[in-house]
C-alpha atoms as a PDB file:
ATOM      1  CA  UNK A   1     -26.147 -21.325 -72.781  1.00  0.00           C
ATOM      2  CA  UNK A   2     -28.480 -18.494 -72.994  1.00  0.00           C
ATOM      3  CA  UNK A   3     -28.613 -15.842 -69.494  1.00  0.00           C
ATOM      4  CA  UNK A   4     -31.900 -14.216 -69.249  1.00  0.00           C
ATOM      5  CA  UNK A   5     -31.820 -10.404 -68.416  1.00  0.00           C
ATOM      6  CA  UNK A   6     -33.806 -11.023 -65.257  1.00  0.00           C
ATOM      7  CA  UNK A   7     -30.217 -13.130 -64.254  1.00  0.00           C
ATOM      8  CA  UNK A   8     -28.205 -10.052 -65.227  1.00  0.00           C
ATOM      9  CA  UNK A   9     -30.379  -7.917 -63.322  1.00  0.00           C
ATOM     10  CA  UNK A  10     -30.510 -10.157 -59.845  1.00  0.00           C
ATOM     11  CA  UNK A  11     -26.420 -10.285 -60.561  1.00  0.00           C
ATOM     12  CA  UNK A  12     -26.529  -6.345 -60.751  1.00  0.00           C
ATOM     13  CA  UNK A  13     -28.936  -6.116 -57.569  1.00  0.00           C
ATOM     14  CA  UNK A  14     -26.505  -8.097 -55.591  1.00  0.00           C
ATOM     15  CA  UNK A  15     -23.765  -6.678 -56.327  1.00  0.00           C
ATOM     16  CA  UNK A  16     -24.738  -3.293 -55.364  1.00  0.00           C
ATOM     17  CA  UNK A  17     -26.087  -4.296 -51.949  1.00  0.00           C
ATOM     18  CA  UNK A  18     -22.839  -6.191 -51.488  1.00  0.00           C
ATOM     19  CA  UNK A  19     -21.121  -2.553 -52.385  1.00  0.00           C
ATOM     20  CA  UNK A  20     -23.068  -0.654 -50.185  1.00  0.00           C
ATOM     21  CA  UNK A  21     -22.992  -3.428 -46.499  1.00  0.00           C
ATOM     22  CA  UNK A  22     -18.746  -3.173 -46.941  1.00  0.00           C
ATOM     23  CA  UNK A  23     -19.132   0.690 -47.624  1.00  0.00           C
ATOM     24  CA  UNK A  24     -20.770   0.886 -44.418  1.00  0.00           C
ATOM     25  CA  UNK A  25     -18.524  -0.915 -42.849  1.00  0.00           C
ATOM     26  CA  UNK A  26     -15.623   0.276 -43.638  1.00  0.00           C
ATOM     27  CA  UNK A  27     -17.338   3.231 -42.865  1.00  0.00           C
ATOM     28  CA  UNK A  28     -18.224   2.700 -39.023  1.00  0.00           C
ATOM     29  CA  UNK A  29     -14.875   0.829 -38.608  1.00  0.00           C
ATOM     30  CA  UNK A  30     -13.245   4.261 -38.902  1.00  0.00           C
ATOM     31  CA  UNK A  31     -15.568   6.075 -36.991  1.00  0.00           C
ATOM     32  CA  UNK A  32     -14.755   2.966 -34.084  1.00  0.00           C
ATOM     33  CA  UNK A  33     -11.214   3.440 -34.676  1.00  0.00           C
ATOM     34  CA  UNK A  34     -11.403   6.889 -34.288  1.00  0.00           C
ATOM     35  CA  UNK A  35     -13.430   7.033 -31.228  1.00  0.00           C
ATOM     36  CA  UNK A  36     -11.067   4.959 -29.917  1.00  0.00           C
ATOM     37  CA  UNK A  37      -8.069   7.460 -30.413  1.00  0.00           C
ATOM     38  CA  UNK A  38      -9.853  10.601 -29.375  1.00  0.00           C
ATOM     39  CA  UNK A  39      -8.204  12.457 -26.424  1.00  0.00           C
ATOM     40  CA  UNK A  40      -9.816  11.622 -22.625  1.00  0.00           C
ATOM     41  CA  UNK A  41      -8.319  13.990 -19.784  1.00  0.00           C
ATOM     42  CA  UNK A  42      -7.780  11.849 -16.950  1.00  0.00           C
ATOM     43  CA  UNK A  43      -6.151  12.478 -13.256  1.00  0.00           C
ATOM     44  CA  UNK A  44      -3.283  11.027 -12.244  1.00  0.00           C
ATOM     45  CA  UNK A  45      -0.666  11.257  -9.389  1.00  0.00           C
ATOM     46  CA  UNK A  46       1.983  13.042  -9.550  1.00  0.00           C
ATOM     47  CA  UNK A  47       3.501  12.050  -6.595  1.00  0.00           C
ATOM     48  CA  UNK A  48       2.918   9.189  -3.645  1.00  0.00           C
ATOM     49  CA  UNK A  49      -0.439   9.767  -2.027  1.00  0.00           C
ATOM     50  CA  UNK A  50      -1.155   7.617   1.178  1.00  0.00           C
ATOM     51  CA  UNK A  51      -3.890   5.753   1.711  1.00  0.00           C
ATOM     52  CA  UNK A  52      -7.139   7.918   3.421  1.00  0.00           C
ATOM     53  CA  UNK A  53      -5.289  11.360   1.917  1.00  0.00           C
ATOM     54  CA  UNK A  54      -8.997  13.023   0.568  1.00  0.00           C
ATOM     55  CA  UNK A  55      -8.714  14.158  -2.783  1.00  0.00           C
ATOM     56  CA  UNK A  56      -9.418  17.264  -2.433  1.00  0.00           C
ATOM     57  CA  UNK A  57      -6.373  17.772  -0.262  1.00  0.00           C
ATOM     58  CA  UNK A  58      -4.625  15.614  -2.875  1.00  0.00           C
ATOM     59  CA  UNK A  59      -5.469  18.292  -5.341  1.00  0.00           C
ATOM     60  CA  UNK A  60      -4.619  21.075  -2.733  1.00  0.00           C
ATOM     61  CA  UNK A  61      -1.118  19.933  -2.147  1.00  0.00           C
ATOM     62  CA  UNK A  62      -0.190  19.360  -6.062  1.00  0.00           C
ATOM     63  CA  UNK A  63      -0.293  15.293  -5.942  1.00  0.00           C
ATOM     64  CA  UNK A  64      -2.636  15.656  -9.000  1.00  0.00           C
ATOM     65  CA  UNK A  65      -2.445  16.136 -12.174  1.00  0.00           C
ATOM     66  CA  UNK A  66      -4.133  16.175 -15.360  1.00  0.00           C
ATOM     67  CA  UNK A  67      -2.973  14.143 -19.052  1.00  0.00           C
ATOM     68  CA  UNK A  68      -4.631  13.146 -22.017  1.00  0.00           C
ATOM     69  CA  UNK A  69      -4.573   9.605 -23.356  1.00  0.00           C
ATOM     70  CA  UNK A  70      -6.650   7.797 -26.350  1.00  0.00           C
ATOM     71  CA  UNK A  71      -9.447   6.956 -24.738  1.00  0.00           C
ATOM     72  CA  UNK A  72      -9.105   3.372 -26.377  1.00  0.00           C
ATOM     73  CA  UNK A  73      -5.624   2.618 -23.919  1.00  0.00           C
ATOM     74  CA  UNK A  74      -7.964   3.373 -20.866  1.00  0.00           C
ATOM     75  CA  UNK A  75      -8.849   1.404 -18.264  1.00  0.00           C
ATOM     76  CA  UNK A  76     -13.105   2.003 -17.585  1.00  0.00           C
ATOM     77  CA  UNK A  77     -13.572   4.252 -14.520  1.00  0.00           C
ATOM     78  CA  UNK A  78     -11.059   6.673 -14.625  1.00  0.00           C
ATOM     79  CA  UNK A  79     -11.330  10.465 -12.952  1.00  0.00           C
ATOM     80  CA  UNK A  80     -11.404  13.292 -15.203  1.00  0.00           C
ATOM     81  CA  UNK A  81     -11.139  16.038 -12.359  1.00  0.00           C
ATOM     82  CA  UNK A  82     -12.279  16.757  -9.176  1.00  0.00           C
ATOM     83  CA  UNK A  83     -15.258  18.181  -8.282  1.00  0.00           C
ATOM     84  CA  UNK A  84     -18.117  18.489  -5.836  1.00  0.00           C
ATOM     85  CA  UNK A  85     -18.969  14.705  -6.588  1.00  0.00           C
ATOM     86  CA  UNK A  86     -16.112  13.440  -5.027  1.00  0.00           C
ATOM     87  CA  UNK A  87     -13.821  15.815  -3.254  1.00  0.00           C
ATOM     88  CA  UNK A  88     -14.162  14.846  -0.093  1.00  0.00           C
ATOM     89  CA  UNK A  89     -13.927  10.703  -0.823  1.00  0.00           C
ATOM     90  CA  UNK A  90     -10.452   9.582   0.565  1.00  0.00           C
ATOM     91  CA  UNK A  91      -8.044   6.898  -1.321  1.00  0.00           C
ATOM     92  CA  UNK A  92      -8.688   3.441   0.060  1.00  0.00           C
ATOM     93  CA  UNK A  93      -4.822   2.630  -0.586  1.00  0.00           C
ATOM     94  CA  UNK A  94      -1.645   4.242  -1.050  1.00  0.00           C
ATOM     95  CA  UNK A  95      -1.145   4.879  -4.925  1.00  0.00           C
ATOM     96  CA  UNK A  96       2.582   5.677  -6.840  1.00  0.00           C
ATOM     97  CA  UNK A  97       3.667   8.451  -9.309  1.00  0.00           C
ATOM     98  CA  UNK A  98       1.573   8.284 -12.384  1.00  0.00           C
ATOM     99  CA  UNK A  99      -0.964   6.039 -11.291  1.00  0.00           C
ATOM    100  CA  UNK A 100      -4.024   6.676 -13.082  1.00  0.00           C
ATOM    101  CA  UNK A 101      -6.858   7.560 -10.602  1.00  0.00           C
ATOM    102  CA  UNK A 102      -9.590   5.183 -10.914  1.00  0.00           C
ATOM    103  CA  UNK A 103     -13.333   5.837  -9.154  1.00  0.00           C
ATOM    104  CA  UNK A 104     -13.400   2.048  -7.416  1.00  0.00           C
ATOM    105  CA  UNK A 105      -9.968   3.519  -5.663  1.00  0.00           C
ATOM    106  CA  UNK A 106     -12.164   5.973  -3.909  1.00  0.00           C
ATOM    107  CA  UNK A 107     -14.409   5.856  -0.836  1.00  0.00           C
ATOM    108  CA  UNK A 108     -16.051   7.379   2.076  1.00  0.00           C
ATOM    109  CA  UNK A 109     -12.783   6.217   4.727  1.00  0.00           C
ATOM    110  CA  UNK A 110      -9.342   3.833   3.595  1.00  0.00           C
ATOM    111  CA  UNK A 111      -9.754  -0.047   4.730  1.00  0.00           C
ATOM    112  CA  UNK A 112      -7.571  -1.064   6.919  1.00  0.00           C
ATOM    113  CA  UNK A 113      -6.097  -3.536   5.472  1.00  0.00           C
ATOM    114  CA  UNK A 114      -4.743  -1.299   2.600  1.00  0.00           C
ATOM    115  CA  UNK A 115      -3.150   0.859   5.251  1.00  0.00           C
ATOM    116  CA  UNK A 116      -1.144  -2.193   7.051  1.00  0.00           C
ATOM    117  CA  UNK A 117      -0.775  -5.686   5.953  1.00  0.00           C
ATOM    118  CA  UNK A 118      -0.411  -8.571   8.499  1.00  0.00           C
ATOM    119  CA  UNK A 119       0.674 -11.742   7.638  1.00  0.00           C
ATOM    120  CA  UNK A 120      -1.404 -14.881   7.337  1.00  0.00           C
ATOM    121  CA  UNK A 121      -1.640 -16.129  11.007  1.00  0.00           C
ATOM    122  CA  UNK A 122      -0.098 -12.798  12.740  1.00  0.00           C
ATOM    123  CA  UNK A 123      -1.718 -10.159  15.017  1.00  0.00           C
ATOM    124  CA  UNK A 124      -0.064  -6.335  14.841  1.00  0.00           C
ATOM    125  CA  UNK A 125       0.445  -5.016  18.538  1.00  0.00           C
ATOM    126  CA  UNK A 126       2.081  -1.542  19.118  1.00  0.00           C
ATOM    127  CA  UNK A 127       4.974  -0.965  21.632  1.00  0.00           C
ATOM    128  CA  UNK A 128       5.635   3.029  22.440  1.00  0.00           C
ATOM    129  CA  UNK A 129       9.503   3.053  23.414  1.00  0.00           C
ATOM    130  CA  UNK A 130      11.536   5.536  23.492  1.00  0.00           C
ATOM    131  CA  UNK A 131      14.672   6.554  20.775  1.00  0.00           C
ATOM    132  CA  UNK A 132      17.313   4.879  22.763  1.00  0.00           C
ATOM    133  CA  UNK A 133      14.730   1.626  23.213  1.00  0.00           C
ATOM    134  CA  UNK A 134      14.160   1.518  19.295  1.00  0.00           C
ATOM    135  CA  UNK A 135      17.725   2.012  17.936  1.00  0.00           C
ATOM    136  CA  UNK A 136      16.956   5.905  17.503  1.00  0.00           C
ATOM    137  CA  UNK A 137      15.393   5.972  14.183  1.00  0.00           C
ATOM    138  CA  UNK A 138      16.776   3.200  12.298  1.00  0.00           C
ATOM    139  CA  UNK A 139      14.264   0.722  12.247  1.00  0.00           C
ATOM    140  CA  UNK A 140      11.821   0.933   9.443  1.00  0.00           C
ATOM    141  CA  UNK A 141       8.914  -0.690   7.847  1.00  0.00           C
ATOM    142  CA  UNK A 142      10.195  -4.517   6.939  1.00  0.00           C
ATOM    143  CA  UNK A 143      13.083  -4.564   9.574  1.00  0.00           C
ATOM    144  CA  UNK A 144      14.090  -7.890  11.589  1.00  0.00           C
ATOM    145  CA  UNK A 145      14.644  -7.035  15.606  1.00  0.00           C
ATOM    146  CA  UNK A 146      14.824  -8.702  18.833  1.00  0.00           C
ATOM    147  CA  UNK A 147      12.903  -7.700  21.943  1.00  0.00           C
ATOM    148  CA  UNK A 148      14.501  -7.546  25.368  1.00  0.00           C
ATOM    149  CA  UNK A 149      12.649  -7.905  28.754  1.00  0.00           C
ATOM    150  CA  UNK A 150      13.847  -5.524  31.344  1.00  0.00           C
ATOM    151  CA  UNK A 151      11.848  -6.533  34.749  1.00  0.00           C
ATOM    152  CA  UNK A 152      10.215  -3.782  36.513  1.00  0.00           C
ATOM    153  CA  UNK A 153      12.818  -3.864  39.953  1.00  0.00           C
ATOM    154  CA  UNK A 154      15.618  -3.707  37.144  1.00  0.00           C
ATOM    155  CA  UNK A 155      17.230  -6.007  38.518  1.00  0.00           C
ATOM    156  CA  UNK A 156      17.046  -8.898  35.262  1.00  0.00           C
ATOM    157  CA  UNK A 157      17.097  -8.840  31.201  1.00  0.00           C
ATOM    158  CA  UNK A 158      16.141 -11.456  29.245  1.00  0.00           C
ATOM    159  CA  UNK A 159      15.268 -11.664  25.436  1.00  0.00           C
ATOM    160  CA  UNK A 160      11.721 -11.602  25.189  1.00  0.00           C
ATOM    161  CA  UNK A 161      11.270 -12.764  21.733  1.00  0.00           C
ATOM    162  CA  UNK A 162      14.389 -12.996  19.338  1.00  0.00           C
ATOM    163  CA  UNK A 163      13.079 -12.470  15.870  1.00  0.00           C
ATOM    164  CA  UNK A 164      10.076 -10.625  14.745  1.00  0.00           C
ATOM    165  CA  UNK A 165       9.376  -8.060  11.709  1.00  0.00           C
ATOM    166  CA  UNK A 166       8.348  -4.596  12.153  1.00  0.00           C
ATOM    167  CA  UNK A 167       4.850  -3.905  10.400  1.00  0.00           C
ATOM    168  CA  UNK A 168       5.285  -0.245  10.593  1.00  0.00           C
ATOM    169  CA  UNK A 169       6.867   2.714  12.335  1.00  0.00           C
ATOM    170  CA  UNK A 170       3.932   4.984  13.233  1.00  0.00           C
ATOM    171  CA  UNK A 171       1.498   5.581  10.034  1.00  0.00           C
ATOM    172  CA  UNK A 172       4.420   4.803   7.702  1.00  0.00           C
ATOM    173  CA  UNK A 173       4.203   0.387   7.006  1.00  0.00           C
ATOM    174  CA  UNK A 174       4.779  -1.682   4.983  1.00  0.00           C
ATOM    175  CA  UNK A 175       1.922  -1.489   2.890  1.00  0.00           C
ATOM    176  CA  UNK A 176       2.189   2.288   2.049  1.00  0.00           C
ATOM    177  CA  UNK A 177       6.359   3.129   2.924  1.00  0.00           C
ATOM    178  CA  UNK A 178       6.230   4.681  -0.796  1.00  0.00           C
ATOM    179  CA  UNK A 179       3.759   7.246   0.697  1.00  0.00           C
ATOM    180  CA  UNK A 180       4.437  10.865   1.574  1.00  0.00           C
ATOM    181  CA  UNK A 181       7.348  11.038   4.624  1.00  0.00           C
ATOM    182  CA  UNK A 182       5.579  10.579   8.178  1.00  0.00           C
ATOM    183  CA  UNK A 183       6.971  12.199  11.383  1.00  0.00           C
ATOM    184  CA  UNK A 184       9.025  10.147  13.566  1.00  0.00           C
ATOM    185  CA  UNK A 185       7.322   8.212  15.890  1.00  0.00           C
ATOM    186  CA  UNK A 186       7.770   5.925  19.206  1.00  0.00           C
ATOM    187  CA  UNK A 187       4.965   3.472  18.227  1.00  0.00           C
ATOM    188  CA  UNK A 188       6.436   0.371  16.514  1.00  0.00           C
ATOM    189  CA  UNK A 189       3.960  -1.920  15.289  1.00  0.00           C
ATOM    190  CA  UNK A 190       4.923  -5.524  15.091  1.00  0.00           C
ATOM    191  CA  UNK A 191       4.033  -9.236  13.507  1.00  0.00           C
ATOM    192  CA  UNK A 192       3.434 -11.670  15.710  1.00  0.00           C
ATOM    193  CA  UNK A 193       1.343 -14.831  16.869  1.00  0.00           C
ATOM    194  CA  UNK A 194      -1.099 -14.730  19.640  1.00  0.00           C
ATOM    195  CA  UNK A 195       1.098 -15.930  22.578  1.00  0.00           C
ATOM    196  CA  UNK A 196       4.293 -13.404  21.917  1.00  0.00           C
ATOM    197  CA  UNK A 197       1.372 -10.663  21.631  1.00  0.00           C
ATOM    198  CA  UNK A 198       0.740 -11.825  24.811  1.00  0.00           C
ATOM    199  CA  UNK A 199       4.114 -12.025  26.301  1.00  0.00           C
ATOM    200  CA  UNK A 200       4.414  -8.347  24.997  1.00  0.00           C
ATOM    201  CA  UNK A 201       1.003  -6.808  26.570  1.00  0.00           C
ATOM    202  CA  UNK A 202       2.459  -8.466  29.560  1.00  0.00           C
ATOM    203  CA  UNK A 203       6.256  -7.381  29.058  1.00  0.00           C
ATOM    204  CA  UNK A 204       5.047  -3.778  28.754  1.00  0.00           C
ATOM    205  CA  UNK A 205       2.708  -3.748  31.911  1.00  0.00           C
ATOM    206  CA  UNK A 206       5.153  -5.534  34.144  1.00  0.00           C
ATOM    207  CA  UNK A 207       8.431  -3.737  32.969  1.00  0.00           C
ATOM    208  CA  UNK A 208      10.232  -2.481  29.693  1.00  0.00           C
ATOM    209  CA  UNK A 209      10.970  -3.385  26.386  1.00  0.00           C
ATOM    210  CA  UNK A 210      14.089  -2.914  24.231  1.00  0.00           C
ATOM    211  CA  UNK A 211      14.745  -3.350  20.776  1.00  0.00           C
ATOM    212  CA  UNK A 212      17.245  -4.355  18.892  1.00  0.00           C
ATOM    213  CA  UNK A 213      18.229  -4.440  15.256  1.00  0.00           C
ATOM    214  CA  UNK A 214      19.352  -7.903  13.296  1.00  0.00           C
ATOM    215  CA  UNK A 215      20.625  -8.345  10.374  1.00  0.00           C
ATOM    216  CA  UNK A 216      20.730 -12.226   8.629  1.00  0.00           C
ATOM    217  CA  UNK A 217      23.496 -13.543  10.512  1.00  0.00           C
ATOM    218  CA  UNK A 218      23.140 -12.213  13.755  1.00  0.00           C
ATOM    219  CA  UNK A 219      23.367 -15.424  16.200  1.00  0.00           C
ATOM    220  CA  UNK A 220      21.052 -15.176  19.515  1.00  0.00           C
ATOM    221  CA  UNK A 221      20.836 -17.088  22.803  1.00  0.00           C
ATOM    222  CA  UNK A 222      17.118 -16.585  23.693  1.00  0.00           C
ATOM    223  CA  UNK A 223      17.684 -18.501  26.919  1.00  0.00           C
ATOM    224  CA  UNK A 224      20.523 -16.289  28.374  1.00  0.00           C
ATOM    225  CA  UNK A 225      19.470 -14.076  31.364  1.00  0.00           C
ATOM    226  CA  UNK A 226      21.464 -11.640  32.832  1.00  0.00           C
ATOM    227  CA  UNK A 227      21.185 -10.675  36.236  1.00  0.00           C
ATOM    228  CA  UNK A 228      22.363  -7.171  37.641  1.00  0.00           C
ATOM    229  CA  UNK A 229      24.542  -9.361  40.283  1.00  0.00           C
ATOM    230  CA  UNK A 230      26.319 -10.557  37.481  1.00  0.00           C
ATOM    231  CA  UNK A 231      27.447  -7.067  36.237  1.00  0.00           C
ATOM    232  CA  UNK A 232      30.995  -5.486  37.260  1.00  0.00           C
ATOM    233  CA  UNK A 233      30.968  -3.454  40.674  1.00  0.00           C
ATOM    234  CA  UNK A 234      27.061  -4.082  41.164  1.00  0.00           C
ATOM    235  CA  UNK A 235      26.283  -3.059  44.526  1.00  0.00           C
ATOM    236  CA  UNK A 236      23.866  -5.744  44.696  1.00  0.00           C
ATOM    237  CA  UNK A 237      26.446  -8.687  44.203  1.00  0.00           C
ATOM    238  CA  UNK A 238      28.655  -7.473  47.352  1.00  0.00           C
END
């Protein structure tokens, strides 16, 4: 069977636009691929930065740094460097070594709720005690303790509540313990529900608070109450 040239020449034509669309393909598919492997300067922590810490005070005490990564392996909104723009926005939440600093992570003040966490169905009260009333400085962020109810004439104890979990020892919580060392502080913030909040607001106006620290097999009587009369060579049990 007899091809006419006009065949030949539509077969030619083809071809050559068929060349030419996977030339230009192959083409841009480099130029993607190489876009995606170009060098992006991004910040990143080098140490634990709290939540609220501004950056530029980041940048001032040498939390931040500077590496290069293919811009491909990035996640979108990264900071490149600090600048007028957004030196004095604040972390909204505590971030770890080598985090990559992201612009959402920034804002005008840190929510709250990235500073502390309270459980589902708890309120966090404060009690200021002293060392001796808060086992000197052992309890931390996470720890299990018991609450004792001194009455105001000293004259009774009684456990107040016998379990509940520390939320945070002044600015240092559970949400943010990674963060940069806090001073030590009297204010113990606690988990509880609304009626041993209560009991404590009322604990603290009416008389004193003492902690104490459990550990998982520590057995309690919540019902016991001591009375001084009952201690040895109390004056007031003669």
């Amino acid at each position: 069977m007899k091809v006419s040239k006009l065949s030949y020449v539509i077969a030619v034509v083809i071809a050559v636009i068929a060349g030419v669309a996977v030339y230009f393909y192959q083409t841009t598919a480099d130029e993607r691929a190489l876009a995606g492997n170009q060098a992006t300067t991004v910040l990143i922590a080098k140490g634990d930065i709290a939540a609220g810490t501004k950056l530029a005070d980041a940048q001032t005490q040498g939390l931040l740094t500077q590496q290069s990564y293919p811009s491909a392996a990035l996640p979108q909104g990264t900071v490149t460097t600090v600048d007028s723009t957004n030196q004095d926005l604040v972390l909204n939440h505590a971030v770890t070594k080598g985090h990559i600093l992201l612009g959402a992570e920034l804002g005008t003040r840190a929510d709250a709720t990235s500073q502390i966490v309270v459980p589902d169905g708890k309120v966090a009260i404060s009690v200021n005690v002293d060392d001796p009333s808060r086992v000197a400085n052992f309890l931390v962020p996470g720890s299990r303790v018991i609450l004792y109810y001194t009455s105001a004439d000293n004259s009774k104890q009684s456990v107040l509540l016998p379990e509940v979990d520390v939320l945070a020892v002044g600015a240092t919580s559970t949400a943010n313990a990674g963060s940069a060392p806090q001073a030590v502080s009297s204010l113990i913030t606690l988990a509880v529900d609304n009626l041993q909040a209560k009991k404590i607001i009322l604990a603290q106006k009416n008389g004193s608070i003492y902690f104490g620290l459990l550990n998982k097999t520590t057995l309690i009587d919540p019902g016991q109450v001591l009375d001084i009369k009952q201690l040895p060579g109390s004056s007031s049990g003669k």
